[in-house]
PDB file of N, CA and C in Angstrom:
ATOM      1  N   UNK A   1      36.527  48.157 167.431  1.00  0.00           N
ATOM      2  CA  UNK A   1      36.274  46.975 166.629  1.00  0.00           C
ATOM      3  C   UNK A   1      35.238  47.311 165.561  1.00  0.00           C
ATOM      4  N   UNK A   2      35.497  46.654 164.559  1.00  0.00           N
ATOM      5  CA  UNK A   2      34.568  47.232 163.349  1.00  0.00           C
ATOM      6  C   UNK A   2      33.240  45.794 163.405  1.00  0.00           C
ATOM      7  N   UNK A   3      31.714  46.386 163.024  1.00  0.00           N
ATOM      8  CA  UNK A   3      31.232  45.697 163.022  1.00  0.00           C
ATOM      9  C   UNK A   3      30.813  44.842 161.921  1.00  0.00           C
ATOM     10  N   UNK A   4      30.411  43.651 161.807  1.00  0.00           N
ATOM     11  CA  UNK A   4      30.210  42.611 160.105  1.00  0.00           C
ATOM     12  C   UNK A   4      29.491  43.513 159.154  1.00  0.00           C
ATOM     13  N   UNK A   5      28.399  44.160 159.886  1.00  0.00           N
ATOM     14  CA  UNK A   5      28.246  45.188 158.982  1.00  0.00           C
ATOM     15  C   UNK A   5      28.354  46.311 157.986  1.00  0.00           C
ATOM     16  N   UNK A   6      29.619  46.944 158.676  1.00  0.00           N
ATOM     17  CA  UNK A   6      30.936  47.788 158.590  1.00  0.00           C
ATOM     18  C   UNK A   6      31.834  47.433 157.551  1.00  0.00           C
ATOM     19  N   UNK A   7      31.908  45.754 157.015  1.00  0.00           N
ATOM     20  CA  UNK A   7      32.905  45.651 156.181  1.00  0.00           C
ATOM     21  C   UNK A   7      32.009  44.914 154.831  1.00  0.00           C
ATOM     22  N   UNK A   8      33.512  45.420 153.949  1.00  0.00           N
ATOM     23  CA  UNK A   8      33.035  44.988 152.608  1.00  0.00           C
ATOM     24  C   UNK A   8      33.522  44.197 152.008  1.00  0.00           C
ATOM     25  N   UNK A   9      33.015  43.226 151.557  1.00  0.00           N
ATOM     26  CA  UNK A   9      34.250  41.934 150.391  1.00  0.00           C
ATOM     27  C   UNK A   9      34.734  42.731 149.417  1.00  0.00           C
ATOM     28  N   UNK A  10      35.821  42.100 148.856  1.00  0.00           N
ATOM     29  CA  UNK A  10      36.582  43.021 147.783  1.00  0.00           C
ATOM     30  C   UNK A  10      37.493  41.823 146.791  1.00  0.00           C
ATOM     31  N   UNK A  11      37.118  41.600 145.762  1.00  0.00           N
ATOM     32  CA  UNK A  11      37.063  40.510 144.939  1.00  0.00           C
ATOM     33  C   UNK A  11      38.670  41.427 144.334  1.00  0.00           C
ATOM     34  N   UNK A  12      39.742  40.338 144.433  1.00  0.00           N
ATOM     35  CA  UNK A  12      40.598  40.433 143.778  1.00  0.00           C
ATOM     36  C   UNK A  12      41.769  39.767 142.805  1.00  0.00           C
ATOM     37  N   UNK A  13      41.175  38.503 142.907  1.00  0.00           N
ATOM     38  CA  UNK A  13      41.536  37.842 141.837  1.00  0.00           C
ATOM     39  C   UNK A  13      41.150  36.622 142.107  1.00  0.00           C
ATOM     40  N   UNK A  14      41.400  35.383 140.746  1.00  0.00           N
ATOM     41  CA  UNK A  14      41.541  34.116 140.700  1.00  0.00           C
ATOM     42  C   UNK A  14      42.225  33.387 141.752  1.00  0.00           C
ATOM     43  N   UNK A  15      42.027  32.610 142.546  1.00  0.00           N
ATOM     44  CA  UNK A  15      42.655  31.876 143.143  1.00  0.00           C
ATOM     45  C   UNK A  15      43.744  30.849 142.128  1.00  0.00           C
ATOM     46  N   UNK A  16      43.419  30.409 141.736  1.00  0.00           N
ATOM     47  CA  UNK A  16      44.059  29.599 140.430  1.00  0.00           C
ATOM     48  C   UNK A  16      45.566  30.446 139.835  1.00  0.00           C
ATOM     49  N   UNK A  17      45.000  32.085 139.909  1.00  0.00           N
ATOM     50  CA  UNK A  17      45.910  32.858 139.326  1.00  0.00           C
ATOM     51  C   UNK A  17      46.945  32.873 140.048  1.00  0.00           C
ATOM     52  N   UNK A  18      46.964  32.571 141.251  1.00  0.00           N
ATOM     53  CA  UNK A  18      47.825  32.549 142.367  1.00  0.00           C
ATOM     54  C   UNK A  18      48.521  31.250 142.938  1.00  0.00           C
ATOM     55  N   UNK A  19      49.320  29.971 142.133  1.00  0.00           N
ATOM     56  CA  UNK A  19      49.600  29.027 142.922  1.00  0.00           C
ATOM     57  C   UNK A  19      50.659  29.205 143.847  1.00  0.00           C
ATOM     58  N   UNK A  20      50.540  28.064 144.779  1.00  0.00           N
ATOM     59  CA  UNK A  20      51.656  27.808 145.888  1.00  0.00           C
ATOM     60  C   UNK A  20      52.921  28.023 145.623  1.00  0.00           C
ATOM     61  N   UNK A  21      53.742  29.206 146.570  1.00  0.00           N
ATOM     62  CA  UNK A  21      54.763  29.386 146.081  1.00  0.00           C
ATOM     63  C   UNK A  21      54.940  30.850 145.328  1.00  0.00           C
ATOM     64  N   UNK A  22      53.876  30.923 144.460  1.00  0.00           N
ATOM     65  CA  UNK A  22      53.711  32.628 143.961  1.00  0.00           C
ATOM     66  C   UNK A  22      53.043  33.452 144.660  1.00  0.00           C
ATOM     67  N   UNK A  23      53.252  35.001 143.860  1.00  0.00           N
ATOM     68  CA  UNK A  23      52.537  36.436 144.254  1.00  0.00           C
ATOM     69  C   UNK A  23      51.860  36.455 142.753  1.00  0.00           C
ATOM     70  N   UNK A  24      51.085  37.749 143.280  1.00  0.00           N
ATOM     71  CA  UNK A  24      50.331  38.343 142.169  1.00  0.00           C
ATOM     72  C   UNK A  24      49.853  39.701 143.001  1.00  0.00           C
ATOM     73  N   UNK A  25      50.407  40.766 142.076  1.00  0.00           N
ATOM     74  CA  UNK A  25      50.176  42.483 142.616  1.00  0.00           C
ATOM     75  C   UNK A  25      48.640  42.878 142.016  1.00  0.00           C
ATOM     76  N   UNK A  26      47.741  43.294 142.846  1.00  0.00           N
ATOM     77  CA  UNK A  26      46.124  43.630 142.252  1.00  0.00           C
ATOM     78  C   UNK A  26      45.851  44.592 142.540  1.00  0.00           C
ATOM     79  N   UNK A  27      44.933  45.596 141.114  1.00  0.00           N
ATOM     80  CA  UNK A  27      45.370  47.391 141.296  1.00  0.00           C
ATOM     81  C   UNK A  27      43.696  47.688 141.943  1.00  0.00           C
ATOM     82  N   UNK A  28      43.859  48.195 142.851  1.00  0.00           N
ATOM     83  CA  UNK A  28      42.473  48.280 143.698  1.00  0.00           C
ATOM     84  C   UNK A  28      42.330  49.537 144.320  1.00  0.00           C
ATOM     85  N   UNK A  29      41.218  50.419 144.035  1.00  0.00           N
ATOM     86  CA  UNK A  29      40.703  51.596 144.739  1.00  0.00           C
ATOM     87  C   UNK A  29      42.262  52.338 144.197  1.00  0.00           C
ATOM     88  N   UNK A  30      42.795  52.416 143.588  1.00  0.00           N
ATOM     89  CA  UNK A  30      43.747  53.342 143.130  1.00  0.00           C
ATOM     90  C   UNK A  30      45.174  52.656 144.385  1.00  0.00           C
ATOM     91  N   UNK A  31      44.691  51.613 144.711  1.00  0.00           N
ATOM     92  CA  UNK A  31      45.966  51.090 145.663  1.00  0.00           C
ATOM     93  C   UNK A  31      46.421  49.758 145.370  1.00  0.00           C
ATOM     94  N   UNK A  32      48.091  49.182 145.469  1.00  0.00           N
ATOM     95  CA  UNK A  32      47.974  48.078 144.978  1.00  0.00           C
ATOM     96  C   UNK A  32      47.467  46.945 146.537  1.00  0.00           C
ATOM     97  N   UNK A  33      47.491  46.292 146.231  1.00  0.00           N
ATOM     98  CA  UNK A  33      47.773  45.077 147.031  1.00  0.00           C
ATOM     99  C   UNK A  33      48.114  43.581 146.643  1.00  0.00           C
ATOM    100  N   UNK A  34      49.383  42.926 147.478  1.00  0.00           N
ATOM    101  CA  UNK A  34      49.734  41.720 147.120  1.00  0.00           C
ATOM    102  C   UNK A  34      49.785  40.646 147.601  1.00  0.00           C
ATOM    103  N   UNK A  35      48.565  39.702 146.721  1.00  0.00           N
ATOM    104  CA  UNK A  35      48.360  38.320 147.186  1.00  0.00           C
ATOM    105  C   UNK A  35      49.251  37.024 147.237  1.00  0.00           C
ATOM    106  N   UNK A  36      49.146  36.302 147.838  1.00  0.00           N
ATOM    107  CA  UNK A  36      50.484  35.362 148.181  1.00  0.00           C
ATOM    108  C   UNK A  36      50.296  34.343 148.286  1.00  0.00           C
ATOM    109  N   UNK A  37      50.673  33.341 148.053  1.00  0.00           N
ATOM    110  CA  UNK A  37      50.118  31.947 148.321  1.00  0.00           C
ATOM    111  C   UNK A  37      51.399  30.892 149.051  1.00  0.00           C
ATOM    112  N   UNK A  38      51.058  30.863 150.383  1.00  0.00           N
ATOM    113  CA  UNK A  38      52.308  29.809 150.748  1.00  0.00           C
ATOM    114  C   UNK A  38      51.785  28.855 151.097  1.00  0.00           C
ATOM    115  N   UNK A  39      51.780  27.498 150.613  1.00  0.00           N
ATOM    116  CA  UNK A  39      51.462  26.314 151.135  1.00  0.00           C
ATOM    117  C   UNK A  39      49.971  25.747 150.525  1.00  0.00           C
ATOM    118  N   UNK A  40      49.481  26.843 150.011  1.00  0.00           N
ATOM    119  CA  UNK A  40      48.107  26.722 149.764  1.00  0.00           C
ATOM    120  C   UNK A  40      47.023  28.162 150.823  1.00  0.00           C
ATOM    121  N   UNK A  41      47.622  28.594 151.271  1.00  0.00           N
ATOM    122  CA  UNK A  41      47.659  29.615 152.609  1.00  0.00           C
ATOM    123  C   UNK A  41      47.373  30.927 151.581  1.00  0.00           C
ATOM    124  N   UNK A  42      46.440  31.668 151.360  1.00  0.00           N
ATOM    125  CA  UNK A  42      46.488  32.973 151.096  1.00  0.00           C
ATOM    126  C   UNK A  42      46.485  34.042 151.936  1.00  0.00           C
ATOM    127  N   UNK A  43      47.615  35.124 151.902  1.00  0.00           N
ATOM    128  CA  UNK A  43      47.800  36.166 151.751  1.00  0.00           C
ATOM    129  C   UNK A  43      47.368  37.287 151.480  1.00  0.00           C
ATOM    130  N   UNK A  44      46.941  38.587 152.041  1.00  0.00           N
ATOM    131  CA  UNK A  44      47.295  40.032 151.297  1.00  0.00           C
ATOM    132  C   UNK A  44      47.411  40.785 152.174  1.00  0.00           C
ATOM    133  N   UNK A  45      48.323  41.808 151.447  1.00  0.00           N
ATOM    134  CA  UNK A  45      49.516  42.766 152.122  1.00  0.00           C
ATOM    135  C   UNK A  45      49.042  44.118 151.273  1.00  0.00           C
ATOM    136  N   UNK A  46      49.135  44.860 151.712  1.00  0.00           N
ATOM    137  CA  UNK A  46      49.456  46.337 150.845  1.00  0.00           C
ATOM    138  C   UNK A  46      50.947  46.268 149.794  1.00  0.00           C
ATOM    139  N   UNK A  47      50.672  46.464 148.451  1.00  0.00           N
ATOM    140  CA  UNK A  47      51.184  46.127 147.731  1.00  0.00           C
ATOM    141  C   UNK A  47      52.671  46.804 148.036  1.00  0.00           C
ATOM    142  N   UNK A  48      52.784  48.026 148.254  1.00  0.00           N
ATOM    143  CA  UNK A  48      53.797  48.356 147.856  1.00  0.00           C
ATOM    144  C   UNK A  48      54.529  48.524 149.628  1.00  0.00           C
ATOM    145  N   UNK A  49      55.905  48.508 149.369  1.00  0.00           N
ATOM    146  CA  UNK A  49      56.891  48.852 150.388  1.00  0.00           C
ATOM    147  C   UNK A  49      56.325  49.740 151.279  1.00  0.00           C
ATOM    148  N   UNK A  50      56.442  49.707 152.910  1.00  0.00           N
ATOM    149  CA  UNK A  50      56.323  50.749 153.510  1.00  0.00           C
ATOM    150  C   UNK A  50      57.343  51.974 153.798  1.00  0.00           C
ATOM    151  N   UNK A  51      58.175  51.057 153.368  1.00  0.00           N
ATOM    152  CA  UNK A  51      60.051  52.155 153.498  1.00  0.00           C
ATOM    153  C   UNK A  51      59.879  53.252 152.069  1.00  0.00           C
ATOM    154  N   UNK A  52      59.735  52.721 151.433  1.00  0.00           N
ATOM    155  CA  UNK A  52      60.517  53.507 150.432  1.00  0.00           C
ATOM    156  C   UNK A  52      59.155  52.621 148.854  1.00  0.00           C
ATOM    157  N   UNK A  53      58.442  53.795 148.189  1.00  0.00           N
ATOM    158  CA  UNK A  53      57.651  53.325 147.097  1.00  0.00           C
ATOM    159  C   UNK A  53      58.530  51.944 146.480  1.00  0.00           C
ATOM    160  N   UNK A  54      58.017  51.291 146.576  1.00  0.00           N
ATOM    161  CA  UNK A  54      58.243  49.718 145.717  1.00  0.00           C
ATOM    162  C   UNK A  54      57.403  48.905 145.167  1.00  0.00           C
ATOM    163  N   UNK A  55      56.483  48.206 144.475  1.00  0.00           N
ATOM    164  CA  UNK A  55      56.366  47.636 143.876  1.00  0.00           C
ATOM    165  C   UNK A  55      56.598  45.774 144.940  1.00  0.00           C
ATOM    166  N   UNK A  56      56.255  45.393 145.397  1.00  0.00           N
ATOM    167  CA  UNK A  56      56.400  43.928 146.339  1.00  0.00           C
ATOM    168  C   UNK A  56      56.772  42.691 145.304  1.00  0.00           C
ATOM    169  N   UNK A  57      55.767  42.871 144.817  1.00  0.00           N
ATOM    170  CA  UNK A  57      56.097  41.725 143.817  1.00  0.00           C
ATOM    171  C   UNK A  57      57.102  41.550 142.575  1.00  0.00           C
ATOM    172  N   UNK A  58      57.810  42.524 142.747  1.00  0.00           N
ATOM    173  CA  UNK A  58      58.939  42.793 142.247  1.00  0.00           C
ATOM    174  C   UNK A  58      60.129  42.282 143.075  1.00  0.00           C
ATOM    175  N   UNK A  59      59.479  41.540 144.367  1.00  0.00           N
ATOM    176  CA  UNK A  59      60.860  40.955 145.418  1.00  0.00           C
ATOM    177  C   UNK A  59      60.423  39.656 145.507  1.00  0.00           C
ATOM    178  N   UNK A  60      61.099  38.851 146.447  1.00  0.00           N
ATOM    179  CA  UNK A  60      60.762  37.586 146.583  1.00  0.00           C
ATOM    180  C   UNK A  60      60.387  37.304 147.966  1.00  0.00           C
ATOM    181  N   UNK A  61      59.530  35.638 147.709  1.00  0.00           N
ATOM    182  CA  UNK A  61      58.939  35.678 148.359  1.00  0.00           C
ATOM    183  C   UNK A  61      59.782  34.392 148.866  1.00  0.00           C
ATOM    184  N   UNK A  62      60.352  34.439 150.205  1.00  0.00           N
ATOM    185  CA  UNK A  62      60.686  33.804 151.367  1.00  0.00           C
ATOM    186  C   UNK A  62      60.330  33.272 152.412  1.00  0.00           C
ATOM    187  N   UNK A  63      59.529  32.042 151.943  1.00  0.00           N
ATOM    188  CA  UNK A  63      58.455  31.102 152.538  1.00  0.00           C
ATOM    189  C   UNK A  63      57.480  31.949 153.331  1.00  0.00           C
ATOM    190  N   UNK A  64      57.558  32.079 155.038  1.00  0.00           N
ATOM    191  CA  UNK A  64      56.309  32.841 155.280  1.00  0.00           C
ATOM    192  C   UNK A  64      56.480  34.597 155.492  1.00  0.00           C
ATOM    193  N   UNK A  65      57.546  35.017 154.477  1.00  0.00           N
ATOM    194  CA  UNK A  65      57.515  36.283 154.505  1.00  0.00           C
ATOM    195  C   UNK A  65      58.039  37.049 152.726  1.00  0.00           C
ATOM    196  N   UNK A  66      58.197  38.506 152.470  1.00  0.00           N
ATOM    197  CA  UNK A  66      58.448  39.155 151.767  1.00  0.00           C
ATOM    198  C   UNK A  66      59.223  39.737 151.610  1.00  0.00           C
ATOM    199  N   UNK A  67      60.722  39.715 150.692  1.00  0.00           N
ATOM    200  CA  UNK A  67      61.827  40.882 150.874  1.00  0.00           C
ATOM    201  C   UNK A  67      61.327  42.041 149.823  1.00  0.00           C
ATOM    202  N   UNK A  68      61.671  43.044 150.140  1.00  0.00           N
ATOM    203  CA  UNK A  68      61.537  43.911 149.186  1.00  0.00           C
ATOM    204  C   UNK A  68      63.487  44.003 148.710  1.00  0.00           C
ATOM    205  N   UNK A  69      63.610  43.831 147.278  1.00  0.00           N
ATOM    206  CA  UNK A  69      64.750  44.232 146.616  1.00  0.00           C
ATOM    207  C   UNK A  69      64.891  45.457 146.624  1.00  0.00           C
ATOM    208  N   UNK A  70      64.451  46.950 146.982  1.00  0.00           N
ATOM    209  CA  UNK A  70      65.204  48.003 146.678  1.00  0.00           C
ATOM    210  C   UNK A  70      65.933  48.233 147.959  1.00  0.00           C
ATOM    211  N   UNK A  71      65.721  47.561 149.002  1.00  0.00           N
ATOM    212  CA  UNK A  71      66.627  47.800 150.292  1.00  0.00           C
ATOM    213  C   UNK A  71      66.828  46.565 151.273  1.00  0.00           C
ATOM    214  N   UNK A  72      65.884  45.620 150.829  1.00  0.00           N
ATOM    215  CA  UNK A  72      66.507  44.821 151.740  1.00  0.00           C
ATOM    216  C   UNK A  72      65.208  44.585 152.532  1.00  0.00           C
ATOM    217  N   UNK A  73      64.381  44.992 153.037  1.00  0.00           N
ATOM    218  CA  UNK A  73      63.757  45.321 154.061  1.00  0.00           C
ATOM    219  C   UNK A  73      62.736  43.775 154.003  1.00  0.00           C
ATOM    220  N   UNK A  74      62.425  43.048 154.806  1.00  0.00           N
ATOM    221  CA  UNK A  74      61.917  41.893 154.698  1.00  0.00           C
ATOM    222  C   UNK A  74      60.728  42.103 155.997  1.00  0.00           C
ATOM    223  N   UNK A  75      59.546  41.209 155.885  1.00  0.00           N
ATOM    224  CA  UNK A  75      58.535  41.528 156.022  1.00  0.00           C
ATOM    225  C   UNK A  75      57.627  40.321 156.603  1.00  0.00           C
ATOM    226  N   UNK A  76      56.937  40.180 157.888  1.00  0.00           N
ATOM    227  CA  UNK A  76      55.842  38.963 157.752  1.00  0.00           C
ATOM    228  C   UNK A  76      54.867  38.980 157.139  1.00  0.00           C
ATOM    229  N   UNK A  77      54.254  37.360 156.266  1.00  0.00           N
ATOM    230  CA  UNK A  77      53.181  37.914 155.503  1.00  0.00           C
ATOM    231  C   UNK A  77      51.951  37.254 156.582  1.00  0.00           C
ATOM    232  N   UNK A  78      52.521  36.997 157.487  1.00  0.00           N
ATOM    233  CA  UNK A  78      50.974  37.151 158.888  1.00  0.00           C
ATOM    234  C   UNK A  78      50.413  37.902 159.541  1.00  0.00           C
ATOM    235  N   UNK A  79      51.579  38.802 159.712  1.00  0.00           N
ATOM    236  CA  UNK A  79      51.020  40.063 160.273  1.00  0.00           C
ATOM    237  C   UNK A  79      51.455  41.625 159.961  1.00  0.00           C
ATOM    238  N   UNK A  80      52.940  41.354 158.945  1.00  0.00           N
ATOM    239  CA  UNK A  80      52.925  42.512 158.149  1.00  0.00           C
ATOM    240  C   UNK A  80      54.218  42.926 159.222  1.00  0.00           C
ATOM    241  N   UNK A  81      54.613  42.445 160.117  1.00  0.00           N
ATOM    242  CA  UNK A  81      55.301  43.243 160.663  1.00  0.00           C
ATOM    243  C   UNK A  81      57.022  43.427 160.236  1.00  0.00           C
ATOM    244  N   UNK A  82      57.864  44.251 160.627  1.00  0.00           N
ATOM    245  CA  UNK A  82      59.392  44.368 159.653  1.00  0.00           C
ATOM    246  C   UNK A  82      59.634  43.298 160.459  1.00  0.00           C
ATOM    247  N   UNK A  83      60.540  42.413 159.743  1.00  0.00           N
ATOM    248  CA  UNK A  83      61.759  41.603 159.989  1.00  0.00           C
ATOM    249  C   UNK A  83      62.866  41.942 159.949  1.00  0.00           C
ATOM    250  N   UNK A  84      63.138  42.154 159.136  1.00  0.00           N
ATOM    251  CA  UNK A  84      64.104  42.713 158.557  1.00  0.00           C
ATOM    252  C   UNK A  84      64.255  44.729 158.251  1.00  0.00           C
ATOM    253  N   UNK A  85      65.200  45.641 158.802  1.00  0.00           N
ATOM    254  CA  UNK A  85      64.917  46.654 158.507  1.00  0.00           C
ATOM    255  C   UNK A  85      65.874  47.015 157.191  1.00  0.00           C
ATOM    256  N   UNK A  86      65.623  47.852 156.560  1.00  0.00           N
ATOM    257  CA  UNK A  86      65.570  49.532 157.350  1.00  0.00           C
ATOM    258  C   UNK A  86      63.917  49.733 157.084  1.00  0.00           C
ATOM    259  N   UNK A  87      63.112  49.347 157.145  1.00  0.00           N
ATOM    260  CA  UNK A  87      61.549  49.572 156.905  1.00  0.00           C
ATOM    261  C   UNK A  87      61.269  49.668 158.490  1.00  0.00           C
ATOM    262  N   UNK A  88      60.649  50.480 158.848  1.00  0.00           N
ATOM    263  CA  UNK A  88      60.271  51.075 160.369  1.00  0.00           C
ATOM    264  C   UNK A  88      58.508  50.126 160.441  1.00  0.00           C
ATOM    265  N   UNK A  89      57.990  50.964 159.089  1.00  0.00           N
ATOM    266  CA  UNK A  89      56.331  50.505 159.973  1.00  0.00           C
ATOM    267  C   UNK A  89      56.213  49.236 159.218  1.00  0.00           C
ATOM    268  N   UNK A  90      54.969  48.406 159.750  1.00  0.00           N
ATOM    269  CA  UNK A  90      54.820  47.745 159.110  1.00  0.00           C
ATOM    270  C   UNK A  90      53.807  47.320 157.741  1.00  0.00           C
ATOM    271  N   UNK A  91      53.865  46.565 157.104  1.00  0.00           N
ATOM    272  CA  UNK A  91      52.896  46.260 155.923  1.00  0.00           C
ATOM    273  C   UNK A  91      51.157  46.212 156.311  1.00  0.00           C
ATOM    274  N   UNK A  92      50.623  46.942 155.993  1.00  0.00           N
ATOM    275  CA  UNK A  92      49.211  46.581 156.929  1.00  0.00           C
ATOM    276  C   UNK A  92      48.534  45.196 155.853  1.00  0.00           C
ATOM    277  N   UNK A  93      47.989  44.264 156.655  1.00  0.00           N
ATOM    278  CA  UNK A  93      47.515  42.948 156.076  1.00  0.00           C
ATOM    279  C   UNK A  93      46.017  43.175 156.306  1.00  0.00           C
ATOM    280  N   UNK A  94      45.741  42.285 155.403  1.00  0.00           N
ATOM    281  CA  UNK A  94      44.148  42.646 155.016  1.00  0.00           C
ATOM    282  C   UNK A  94      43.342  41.267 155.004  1.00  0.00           C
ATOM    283  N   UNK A  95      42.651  40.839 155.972  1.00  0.00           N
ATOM    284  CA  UNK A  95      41.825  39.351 156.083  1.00  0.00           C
ATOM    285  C   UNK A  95      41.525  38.965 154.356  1.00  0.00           C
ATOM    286  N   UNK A  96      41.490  37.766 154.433  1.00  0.00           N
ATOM    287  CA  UNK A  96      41.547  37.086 153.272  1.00  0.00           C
ATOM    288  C   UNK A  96      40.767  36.087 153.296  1.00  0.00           C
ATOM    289  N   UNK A  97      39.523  36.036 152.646  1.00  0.00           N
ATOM    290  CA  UNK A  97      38.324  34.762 152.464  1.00  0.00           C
ATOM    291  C   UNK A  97      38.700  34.346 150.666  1.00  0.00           C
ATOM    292  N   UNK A  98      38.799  33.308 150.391  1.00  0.00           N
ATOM    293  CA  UNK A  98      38.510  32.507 149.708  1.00  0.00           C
ATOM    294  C   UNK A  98      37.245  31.925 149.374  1.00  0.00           C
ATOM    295  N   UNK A  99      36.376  32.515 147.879  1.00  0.00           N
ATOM    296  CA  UNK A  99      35.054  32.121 148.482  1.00  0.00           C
ATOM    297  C   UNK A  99      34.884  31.746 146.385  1.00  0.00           C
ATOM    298  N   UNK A 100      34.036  30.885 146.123  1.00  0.00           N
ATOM    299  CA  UNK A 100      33.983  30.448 144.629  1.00  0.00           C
ATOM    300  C   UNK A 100      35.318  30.620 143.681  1.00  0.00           C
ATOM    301  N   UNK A 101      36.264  30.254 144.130  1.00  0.00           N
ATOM    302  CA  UNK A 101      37.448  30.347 143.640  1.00  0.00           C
ATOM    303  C   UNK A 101      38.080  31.419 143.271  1.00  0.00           C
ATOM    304  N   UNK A 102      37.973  32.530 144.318  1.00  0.00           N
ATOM    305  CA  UNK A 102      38.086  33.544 144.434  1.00  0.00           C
ATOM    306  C   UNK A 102      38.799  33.898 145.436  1.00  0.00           C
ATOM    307  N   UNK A 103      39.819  34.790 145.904  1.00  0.00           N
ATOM    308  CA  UNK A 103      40.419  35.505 146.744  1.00  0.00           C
ATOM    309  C   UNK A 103      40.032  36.672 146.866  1.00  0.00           C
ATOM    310  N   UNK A 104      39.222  37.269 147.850  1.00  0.00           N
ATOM    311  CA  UNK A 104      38.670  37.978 148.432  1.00  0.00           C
ATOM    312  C   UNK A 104      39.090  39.200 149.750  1.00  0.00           C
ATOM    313  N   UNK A 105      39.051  39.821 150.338  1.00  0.00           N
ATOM    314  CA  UNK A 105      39.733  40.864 151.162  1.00  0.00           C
ATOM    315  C   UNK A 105      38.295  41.191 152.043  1.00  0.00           C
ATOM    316  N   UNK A 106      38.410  41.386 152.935  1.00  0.00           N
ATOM    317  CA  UNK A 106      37.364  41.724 153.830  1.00  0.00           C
ATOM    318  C   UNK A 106      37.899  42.691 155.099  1.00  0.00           C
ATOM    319  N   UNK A 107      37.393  44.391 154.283  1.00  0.00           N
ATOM    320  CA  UNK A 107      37.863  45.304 154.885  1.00  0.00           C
ATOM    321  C   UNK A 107      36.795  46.457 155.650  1.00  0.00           C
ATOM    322  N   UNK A 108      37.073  47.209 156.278  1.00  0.00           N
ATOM    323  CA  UNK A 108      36.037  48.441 156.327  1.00  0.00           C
ATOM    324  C   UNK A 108      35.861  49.129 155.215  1.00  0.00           C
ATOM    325  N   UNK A 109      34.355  50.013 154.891  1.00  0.00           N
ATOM    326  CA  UNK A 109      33.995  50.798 154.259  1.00  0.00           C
ATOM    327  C   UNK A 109      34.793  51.576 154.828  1.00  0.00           C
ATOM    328  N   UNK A 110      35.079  52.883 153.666  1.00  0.00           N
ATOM    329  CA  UNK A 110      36.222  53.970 152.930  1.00  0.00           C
ATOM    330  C   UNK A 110      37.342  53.257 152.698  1.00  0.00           C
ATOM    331  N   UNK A 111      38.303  54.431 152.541  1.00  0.00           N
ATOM    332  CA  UNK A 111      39.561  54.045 151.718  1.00  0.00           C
ATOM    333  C   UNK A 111      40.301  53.029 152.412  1.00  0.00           C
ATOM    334  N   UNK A 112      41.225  52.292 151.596  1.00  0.00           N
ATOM    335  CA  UNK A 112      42.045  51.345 151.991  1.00  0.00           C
ATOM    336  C   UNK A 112      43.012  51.762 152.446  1.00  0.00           C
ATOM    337  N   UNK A 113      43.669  50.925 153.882  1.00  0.00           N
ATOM    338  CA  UNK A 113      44.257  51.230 154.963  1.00  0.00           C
ATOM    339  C   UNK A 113      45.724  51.005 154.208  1.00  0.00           C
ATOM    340  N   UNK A 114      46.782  52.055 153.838  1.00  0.00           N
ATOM    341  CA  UNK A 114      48.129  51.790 153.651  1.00  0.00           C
ATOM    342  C   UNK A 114      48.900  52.426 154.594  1.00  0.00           C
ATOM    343  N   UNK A 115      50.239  51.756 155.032  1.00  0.00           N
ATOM    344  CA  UNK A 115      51.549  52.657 155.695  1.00  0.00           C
ATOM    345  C   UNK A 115      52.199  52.943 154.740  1.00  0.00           C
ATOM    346  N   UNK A 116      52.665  54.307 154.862  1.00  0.00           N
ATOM    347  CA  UNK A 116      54.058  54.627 154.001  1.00  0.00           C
ATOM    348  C   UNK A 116      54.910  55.162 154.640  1.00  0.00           C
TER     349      UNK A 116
END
């Protein structure tokens, strides 16, 4: 278990920029990640496909989950896990605070955690 100490906020966009119903892809530490908004509910996922390099927000978003268009491969955006294959691992998800109208990420210090 990582301790409060251990982690870092990570400011990644407008909340505003993001209404109910949309995505928005944010280029971070040289990694993307993609924020989501269902219901009023934010989201974030590691931006891109774990199957196969993609781009997420380039697919749609299917109430509480993510298809990726280059295969199909569909995705929870609660816990990242496949729904849908041919994608084996899953999306790693990243806690999400909302804080001065801000969407925020609250991760461990070093690099950001992706599957590929």
């Amino acid at each position: 278990m990582t301790a409060a100490a251990d982690l870092r906020r990570i400011d990644l966009c407008a909340a505003a920029d993001v209404p109910p119903g949309t995505m928005k892809l944010c280029e971070l530490e040289d990694e993307l990640v993609l924020v989501t908004n269902v219901g009023g509910a934010y989201h974030a996922t590691q931006g891109i496909c774990s199957h196969e390099y993609f781009e997420l927000d380039r697919g749609v978003l299917t109430g509480d989950s993510i298809l990726c268009t280059l295969h199909l491969s569909r995705f929870s955006l609660a816990d990242g896990e496949v729904i849908d294959p041919p994608a084996e691992l899953p999306l790693v998800v990243y806690p999400v605070v909302v804080d001065g109208g801000r969407v925020l990420i609250e991760v461990p210090a070093g690099p950001l955690e992706v599957n590929r």
